[in-house]
C-alpha atoms as a PDB file:
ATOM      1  CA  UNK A   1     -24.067  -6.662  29.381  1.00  0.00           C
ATOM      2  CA  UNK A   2     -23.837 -10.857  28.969  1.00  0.00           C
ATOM      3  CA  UNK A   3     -20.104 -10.712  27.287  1.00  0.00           C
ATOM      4  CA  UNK A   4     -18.940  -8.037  30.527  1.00  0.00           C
ATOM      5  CA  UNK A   5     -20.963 -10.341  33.280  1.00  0.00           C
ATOM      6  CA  UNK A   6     -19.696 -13.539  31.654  1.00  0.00           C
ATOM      7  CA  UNK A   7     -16.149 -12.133  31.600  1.00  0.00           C
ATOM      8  CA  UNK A   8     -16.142 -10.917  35.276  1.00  0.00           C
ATOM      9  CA  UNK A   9     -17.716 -13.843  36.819  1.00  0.00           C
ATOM     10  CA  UNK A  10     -15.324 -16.548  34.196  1.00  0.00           C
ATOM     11  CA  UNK A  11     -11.823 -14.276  35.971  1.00  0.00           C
ATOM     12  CA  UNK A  12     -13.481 -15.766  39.652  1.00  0.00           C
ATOM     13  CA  UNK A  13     -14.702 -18.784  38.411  1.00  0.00           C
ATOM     14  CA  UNK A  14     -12.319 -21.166  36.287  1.00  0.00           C
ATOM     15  CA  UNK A  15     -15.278 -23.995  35.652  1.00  0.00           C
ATOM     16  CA  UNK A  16     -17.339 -21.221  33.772  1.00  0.00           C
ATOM     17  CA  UNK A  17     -16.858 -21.613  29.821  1.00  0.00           C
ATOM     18  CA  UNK A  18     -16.947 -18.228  29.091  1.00  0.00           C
ATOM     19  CA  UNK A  19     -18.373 -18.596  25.284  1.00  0.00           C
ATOM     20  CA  UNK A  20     -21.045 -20.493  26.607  1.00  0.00           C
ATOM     21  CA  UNK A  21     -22.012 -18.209  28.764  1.00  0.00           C
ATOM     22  CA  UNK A  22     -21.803 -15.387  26.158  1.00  0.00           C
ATOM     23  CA  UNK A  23     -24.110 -17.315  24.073  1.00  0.00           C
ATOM     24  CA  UNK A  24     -26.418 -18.620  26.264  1.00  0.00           C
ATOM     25  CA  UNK A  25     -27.204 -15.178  27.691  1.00  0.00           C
ATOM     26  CA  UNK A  26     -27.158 -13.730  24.491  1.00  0.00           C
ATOM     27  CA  UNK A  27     -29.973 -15.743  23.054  1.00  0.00           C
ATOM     28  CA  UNK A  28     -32.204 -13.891  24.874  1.00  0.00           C
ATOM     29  CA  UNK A  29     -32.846 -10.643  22.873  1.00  0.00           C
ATOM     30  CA  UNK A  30     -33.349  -8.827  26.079  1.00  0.00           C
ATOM     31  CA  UNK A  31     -29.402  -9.586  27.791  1.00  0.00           C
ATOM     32  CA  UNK A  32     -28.076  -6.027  26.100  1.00  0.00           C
ATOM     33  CA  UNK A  33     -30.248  -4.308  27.461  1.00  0.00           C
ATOM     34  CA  UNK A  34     -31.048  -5.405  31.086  1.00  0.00           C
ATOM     35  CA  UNK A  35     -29.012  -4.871  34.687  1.00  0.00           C
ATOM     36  CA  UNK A  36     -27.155  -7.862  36.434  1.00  0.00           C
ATOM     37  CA  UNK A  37     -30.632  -8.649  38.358  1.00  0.00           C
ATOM     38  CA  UNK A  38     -32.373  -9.032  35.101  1.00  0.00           C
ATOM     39  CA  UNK A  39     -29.540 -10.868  33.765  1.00  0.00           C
ATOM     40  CA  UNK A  40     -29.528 -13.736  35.942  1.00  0.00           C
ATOM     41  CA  UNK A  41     -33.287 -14.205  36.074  1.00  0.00           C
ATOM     42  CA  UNK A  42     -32.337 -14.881  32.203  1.00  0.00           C
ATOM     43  CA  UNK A  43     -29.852 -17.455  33.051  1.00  0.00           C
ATOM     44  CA  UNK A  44     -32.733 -18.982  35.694  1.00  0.00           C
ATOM     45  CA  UNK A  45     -35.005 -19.607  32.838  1.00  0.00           C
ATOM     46  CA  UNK A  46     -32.460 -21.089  30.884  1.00  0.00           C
ATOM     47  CA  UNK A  47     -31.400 -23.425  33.467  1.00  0.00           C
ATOM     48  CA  UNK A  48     -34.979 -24.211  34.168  1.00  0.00           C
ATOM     49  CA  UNK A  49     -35.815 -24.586  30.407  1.00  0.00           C
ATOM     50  CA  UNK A  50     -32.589 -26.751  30.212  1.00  0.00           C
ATOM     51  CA  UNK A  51     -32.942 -28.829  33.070  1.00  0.00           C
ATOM     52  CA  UNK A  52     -36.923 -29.770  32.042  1.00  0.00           C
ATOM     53  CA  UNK A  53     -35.606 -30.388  28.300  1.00  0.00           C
ATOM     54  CA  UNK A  54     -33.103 -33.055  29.701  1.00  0.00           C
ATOM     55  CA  UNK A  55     -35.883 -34.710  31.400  1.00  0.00           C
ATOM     56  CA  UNK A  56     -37.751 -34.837  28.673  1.00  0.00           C
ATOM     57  CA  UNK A  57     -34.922 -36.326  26.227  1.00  0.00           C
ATOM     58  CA  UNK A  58     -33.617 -39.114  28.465  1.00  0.00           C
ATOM     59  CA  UNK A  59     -37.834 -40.226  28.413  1.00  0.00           C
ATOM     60  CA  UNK A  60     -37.311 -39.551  24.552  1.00  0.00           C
ATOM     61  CA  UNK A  61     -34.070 -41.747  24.738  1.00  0.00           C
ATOM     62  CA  UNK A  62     -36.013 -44.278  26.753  1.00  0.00           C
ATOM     63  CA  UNK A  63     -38.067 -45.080  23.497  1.00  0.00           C
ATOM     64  CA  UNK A  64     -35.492 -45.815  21.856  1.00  0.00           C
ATOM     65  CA  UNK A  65     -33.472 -49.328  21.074  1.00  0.00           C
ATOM     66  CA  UNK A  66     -30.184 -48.770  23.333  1.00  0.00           C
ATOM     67  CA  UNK A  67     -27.717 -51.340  24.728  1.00  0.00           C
ATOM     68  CA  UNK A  68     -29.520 -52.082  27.981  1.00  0.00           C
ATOM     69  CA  UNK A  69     -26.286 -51.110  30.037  1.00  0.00           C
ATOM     70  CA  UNK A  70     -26.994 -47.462  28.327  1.00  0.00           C
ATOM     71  CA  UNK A  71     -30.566 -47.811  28.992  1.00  0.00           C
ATOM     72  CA  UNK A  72     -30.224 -48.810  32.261  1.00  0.00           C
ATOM     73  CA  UNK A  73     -27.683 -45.110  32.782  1.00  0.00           C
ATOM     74  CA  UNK A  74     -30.658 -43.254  31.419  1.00  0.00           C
ATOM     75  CA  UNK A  75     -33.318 -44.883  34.087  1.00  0.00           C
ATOM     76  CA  UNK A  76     -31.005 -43.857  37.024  1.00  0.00           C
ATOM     77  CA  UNK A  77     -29.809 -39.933  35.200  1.00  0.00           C
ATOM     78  CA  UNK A  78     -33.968 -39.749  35.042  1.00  0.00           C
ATOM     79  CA  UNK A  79     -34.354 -41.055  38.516  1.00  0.00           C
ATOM     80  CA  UNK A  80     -32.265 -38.511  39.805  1.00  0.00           C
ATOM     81  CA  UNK A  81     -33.412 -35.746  37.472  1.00  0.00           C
ATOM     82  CA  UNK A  82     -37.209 -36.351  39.075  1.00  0.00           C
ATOM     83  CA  UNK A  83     -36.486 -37.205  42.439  1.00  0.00           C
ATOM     84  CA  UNK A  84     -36.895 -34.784  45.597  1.00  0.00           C
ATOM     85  CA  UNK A  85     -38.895 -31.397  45.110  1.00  0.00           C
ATOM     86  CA  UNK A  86     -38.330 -29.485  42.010  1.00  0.00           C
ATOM     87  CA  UNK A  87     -39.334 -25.377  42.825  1.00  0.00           C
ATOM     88  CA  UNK A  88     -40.039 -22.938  39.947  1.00  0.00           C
ATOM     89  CA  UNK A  89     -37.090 -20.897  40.444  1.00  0.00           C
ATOM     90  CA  UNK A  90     -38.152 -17.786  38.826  1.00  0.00           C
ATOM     91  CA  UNK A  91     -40.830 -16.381  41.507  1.00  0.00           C
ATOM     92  CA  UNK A  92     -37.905 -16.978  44.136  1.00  0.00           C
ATOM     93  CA  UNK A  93     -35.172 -15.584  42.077  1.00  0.00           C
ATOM     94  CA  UNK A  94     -37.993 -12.301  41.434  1.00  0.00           C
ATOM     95  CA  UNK A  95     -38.413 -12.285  45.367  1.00  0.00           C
ATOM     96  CA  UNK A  96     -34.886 -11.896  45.691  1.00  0.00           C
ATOM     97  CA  UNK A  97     -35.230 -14.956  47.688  1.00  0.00           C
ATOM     98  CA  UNK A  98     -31.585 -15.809  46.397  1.00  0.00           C
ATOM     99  CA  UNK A  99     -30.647 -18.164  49.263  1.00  0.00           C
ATOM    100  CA  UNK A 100     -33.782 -20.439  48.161  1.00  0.00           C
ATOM    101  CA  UNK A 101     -32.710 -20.444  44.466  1.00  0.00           C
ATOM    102  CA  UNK A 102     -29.102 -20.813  45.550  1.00  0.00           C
ATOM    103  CA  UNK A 103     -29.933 -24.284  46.925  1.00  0.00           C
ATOM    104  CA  UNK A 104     -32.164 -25.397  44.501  1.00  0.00           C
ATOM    105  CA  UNK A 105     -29.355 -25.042  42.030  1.00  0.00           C
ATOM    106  CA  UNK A 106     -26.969 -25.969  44.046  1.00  0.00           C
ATOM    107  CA  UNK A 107     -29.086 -29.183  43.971  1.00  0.00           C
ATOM    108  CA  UNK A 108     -29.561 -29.322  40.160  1.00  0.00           C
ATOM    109  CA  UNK A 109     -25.593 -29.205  39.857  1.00  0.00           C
ATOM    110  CA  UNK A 110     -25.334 -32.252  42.539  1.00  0.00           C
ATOM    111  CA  UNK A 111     -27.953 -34.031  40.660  1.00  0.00           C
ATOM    112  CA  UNK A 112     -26.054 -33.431  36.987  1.00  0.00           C
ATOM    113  CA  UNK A 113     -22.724 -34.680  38.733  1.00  0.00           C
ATOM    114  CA  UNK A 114     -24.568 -37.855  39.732  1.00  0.00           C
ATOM    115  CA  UNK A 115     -25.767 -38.509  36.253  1.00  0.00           C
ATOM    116  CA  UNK A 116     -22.031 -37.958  34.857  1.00  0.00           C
ATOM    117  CA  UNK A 117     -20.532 -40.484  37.756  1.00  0.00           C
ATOM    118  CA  UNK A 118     -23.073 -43.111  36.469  1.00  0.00           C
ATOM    119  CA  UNK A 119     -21.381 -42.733  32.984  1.00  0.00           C
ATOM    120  CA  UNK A 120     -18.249 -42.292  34.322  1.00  0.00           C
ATOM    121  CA  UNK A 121     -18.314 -45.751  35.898  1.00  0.00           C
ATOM    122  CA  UNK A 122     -18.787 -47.232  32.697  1.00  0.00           C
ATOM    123  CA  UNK A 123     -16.417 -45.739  31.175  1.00  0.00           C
ATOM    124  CA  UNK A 124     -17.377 -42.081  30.070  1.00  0.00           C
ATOM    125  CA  UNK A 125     -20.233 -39.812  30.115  1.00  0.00           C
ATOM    126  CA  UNK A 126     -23.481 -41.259  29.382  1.00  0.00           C
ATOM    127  CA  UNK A 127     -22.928 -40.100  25.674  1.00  0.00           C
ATOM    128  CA  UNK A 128     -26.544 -39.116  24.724  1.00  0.00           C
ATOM    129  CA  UNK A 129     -26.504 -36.427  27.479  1.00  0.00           C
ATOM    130  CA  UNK A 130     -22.851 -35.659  28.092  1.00  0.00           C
ATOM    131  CA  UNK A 131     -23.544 -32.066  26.228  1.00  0.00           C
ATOM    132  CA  UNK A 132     -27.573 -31.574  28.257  1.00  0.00           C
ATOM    133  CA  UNK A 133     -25.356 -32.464  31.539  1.00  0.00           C
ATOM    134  CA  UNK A 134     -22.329 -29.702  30.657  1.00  0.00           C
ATOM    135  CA  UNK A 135     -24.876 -27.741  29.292  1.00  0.00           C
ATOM    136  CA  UNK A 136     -27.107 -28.001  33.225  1.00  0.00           C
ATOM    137  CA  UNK A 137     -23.821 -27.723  35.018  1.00  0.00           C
ATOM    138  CA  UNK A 138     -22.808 -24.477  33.185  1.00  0.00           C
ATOM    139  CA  UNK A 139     -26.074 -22.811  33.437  1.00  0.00           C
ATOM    140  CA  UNK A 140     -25.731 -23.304  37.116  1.00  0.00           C
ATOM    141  CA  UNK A 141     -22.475 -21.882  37.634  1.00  0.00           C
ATOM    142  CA  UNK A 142     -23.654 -19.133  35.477  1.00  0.00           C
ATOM    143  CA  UNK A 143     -26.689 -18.292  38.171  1.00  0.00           C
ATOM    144  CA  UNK A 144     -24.838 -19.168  41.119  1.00  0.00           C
ATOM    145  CA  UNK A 145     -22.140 -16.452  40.154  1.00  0.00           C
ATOM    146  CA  UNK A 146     -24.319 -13.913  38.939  1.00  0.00           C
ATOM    147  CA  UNK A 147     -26.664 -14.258  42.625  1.00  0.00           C
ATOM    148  CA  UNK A 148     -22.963 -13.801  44.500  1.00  0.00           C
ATOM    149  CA  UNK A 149     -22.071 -10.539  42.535  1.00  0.00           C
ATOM    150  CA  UNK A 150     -25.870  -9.562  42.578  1.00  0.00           C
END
């Protein structure tokens, strides 16, 4: 079921890395055995579970001895990480509340874009999170699609 879903939704959607999305969906033993519905309420808790994990390793990064230029990237990615109202996606996504979740995400994607520009004006990605940012960004396209076939 993930390698057909990921191939449908990567022939709309150019931005989608279809392997990715093969093996993120695939890590959870249930994907080859669940419908589209059940499908993308795996990629929400990925996307949650990603999105918290970033959080958690720019505060880890934090701790660490960095250039301050690279510190100071991290203290604005985790600024805009934590700011505004974060929702636990999967009760809405259950509720088939998919115009909620479709936001939300929507506003997880902005806020990953906003990380990478504050790299980007330096020069690059803010390295220590270029692959958690792809990795957000990805698992958001991944939902979104799914929710428009679904």
């Amino acid at each position: 079921m993930a390698e057909d879903t990921c191939k449908k939704i990567a022939a709309n959607d150019p931005e989608l890395n279809i392997d990715f999305c093969v093996k993120s969906l695939g890590s959870d033993p249930e994907s080859h055995k669940v419908d589209l519905e059940e499908l993308g309420l795996i990629g929400v808790k990925l996307l949650q579970a990603n999105y918290t994990g970033t959080i958690e390793y720019i505060k880890q990064l934090q701790k660490q001895k960095l250039e301050p230029s690279l510190l100071k990237a991290l203290s604005f990615c985790l600024d805009v990480y934590t700011s505004g109202e974060r929702k636990d996606l999967i009760p809405l996504y259950k509720a088939k509340r998919y115009g909620e979740v479709n936001i939300y995400v929507t506003i997880m994607m902005n806020k990953e874009a906003a990380c990478d520009a504050q790299g980007s004006e330096k020069g690059g990605t803010v390295p220590p999170l270029t692959k958690s940012n792809a990795d957000v960004y990805q698992l958001s396209i991944i939902v979104l699609d799914i929710m428009n076939i679904v």
